[in-house]
C-alpha atoms as a PDB file:
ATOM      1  CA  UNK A   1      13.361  13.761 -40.859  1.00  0.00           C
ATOM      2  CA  UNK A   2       9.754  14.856 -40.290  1.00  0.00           C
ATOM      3  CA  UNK A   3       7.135  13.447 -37.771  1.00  0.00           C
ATOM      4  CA  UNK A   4       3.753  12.468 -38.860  1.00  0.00           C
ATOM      5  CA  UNK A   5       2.181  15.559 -37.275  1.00  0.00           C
ATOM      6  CA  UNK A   6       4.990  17.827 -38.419  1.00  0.00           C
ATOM      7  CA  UNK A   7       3.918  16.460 -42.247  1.00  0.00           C
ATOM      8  CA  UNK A   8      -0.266  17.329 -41.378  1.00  0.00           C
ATOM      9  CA  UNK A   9       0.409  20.467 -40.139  1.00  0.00           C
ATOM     10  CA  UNK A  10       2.741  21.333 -43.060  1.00  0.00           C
ATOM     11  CA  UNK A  11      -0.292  20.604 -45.404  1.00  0.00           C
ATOM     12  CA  UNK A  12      -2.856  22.483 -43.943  1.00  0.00           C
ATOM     13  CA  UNK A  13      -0.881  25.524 -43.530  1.00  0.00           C
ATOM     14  CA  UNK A  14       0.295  25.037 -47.025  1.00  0.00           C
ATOM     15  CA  UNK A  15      -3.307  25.141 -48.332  1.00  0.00           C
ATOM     16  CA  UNK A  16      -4.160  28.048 -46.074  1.00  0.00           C
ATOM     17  CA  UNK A  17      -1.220  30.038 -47.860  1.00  0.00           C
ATOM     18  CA  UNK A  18      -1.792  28.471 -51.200  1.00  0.00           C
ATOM     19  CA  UNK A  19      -5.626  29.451 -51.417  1.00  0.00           C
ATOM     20  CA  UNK A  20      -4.873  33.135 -49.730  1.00  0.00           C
ATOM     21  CA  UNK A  21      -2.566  33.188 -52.773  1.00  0.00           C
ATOM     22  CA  UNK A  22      -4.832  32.129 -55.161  1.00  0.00           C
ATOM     23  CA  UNK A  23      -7.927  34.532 -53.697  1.00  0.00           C
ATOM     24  CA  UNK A  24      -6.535  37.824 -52.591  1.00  0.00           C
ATOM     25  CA  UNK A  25      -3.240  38.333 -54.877  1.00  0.00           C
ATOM     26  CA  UNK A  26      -0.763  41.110 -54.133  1.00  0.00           C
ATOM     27  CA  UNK A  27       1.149  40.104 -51.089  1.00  0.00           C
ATOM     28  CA  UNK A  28      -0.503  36.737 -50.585  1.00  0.00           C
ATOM     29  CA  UNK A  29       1.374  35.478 -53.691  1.00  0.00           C
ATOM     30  CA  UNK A  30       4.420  35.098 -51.800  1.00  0.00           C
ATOM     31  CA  UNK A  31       2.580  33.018 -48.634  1.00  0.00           C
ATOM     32  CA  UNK A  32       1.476  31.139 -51.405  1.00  0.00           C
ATOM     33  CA  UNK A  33       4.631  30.132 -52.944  1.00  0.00           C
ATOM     34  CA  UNK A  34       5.595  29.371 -48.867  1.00  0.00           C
ATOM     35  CA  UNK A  35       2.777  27.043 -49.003  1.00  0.00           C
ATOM     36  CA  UNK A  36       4.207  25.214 -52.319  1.00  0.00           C
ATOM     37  CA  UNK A  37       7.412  24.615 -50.503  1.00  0.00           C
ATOM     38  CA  UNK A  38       5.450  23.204 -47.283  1.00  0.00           C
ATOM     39  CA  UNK A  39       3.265  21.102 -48.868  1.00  0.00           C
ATOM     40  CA  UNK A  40       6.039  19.902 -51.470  1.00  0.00           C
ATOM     41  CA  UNK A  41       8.338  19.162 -48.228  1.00  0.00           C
ATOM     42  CA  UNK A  42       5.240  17.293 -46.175  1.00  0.00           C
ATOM     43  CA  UNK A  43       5.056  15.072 -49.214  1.00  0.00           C
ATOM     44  CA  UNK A  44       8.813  14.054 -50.076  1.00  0.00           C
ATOM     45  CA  UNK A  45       9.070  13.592 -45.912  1.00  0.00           C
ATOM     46  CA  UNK A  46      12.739  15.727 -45.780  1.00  0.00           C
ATOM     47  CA  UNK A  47      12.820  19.642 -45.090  1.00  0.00           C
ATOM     48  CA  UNK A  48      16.326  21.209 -45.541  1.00  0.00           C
ATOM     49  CA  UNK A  49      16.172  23.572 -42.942  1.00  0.00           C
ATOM     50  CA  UNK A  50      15.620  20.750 -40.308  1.00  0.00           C
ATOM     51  CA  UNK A  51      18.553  18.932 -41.629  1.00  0.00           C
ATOM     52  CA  UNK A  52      20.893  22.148 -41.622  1.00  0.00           C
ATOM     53  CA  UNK A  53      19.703  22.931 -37.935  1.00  0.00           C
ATOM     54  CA  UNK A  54      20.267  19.534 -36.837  1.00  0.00           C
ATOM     55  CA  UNK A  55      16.453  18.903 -36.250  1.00  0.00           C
ATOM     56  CA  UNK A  56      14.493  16.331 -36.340  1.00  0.00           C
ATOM     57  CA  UNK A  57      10.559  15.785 -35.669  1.00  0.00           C
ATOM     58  CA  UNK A  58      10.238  12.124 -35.420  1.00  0.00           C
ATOM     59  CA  UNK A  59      10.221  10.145 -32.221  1.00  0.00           C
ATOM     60  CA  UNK A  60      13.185   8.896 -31.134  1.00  0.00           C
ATOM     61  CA  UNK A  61      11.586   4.764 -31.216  1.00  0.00           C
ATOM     62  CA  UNK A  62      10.577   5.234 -35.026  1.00  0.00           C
ATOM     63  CA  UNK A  63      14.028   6.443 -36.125  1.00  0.00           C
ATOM     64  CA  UNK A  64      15.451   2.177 -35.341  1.00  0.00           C
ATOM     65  CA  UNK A  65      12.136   0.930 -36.784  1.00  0.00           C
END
């Protein structure tokens, strides 16, 4: 599961990559399909890597709540 911060930070990276995409082409196109997949897993709260590694970004009282 992802902690709140872990989801803002996801979305602001996202639209870093996603606008360097979307302005300089070529290479960028690839950061910005990385920032797709961030801000798509920041929204829907689950990230499959985390849950392969074991990993989780939430605090340990709002995992019972």
């Amino acid at each position: 599961m992802m902690g709140f911060w872990d989801a803002v930070v996801r979305v602001i990276v996202g639209i870093i990559f996603v606008w360097l995409g979307i302005e300089k082409g070529g290479v960028f196109e690839i950061a910005q399909i990385v920032g797709y997949i961030l801000i798509l897993t920041s929204i829907i709260s689950f990230c499959p890597l985390y849950k392969l590694a074991g990993i989780s970004s939430r605090c340990e009282e709002c995992k019972t709540a």
